[in-house]
Protein backbone atom coordinates (compact mmCIF):
# COMPACT_ATOMS: atom_id res chain seq x y z
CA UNK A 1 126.14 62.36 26.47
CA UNK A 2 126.99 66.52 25.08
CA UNK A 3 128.66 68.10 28.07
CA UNK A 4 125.56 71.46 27.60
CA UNK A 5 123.18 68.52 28.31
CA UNK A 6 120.62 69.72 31.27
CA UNK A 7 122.17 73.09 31.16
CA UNK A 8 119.01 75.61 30.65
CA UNK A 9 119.53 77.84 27.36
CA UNK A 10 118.62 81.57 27.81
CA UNK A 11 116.80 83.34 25.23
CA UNK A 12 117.44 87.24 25.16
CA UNK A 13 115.61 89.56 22.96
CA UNK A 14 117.89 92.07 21.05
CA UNK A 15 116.74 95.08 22.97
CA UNK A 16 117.26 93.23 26.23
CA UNK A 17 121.32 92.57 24.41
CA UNK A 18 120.98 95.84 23.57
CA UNK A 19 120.43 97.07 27.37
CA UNK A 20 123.38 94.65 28.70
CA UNK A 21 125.78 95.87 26.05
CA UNK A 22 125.17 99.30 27.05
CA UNK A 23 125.90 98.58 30.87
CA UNK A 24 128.90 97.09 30.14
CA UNK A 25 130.05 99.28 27.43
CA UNK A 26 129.81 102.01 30.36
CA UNK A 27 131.59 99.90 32.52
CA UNK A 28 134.76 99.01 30.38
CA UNK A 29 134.25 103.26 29.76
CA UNK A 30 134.58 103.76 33.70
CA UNK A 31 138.10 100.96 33.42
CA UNK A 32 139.41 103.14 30.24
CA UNK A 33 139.44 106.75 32.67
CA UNK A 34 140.92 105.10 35.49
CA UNK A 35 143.62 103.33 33.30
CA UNK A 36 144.52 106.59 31.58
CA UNK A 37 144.41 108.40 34.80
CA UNK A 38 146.63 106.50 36.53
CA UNK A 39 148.92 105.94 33.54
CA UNK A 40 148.25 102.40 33.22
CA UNK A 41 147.99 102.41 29.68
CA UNK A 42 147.47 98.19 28.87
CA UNK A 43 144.36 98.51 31.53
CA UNK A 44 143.08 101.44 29.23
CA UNK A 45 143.89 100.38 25.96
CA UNK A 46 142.43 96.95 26.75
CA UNK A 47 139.13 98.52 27.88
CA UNK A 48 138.88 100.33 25.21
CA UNK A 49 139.64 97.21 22.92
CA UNK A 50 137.07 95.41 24.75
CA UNK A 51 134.00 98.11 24.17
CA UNK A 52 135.12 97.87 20.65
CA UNK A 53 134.69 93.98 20.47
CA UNK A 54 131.50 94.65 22.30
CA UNK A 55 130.30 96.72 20.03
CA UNK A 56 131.62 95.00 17.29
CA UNK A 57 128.99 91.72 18.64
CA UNK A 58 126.17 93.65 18.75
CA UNK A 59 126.36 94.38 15.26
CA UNK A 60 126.68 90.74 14.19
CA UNK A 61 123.50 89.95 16.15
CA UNK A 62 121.66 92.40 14.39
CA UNK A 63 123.00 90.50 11.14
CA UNK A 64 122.30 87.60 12.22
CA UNK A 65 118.82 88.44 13.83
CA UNK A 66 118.19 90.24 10.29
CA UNK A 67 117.63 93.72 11.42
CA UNK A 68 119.55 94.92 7.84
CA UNK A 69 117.90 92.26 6.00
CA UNK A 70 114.83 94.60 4.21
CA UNK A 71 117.52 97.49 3.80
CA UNK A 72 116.55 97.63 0.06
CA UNK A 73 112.97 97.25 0.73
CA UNK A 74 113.08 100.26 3.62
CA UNK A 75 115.51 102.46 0.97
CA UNK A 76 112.76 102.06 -1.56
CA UNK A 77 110.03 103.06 0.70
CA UNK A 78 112.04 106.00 1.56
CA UNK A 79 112.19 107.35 -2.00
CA UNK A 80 108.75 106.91 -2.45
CA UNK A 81 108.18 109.38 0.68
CA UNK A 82 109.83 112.42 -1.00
CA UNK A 83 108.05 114.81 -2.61
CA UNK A 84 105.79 114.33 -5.85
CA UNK A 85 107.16 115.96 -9.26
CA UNK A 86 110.79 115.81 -7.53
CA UNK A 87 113.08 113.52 -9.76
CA UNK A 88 116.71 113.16 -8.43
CA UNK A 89 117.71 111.10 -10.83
CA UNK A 90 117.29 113.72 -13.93
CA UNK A 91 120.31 115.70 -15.02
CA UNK A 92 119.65 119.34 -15.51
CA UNK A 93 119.76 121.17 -18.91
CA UNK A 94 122.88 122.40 -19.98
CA UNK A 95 121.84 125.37 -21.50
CA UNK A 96 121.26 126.96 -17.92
CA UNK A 97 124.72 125.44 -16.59
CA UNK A 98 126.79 126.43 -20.00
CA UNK A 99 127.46 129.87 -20.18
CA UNK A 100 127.67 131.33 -23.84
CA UNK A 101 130.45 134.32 -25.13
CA UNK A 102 129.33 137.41 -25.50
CA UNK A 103 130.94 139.65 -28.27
CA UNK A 104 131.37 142.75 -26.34
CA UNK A 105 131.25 144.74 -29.49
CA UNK A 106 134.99 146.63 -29.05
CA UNK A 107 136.16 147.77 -32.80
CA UNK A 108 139.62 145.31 -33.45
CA UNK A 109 141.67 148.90 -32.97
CA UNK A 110 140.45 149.42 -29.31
CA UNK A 111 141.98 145.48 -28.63
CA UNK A 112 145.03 145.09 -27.11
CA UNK A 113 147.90 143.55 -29.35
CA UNK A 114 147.68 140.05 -27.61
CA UNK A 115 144.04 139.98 -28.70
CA UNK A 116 144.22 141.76 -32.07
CA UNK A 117 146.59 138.69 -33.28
CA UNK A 118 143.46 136.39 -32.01
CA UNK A 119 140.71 137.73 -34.03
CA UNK A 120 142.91 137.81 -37.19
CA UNK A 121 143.75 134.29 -36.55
């Protein structure tokens, strides 16, 4: 005989965890303030350890229930929303990035003598 025998299993929906999380999230919030305002850091600290872990719960759920499972899928179908003729995944030219010298056209007597000494060599 299991000791959960005749105990009545309760099936919650993730928005309905969702909802209870929330309420008790603001709850251990509420426990933080008064902690910190009456200097009682381990009851503050500790709430805000527990939201945390709360958090932390919900996110497994949503794992578990397989909210992140089509994350590829929903990625993909977000690409395929932008807009037509728009490729992100082409590089641009580099002609229009790669800027070119210009002779300027100033007779070697005009250069200074630091310059002179690099057109000669």
């Amino acid at each position: 005989m299991s000791s959960r025998e005749g105990v009545p299993t309760l099936a919650l929906s993730l928005d309905e965890l969702n909802e209870l999380a929330e309420s008790l999230q603001e709850d251990l919030q509420r426990q933080a303030n008064q902690g910190i305002r009456k200097k009682d850091w381990e009851q503050g600290i500790g709430a805000l350890a527990a939201i945390e872990a709360v958090r932390e719960f919900i996110r497994l759920c949503e794992i578990r229930v397989g909210m992140y499972a089509n994350y590829e899928a929903r990625k993909a179908e977000k690409r395929e929303r932008r807009k037509p003729g728009t490729n992100l995944t082409a590089l641009p030219s580099p002609a229009s990035v790669v800027r070119k010298r210009v002779k300027t056209g100033v007779p070697p007597e005009d250069l200074p003598g630091w310059a002179r000494e690099r057109v000669k060599g």
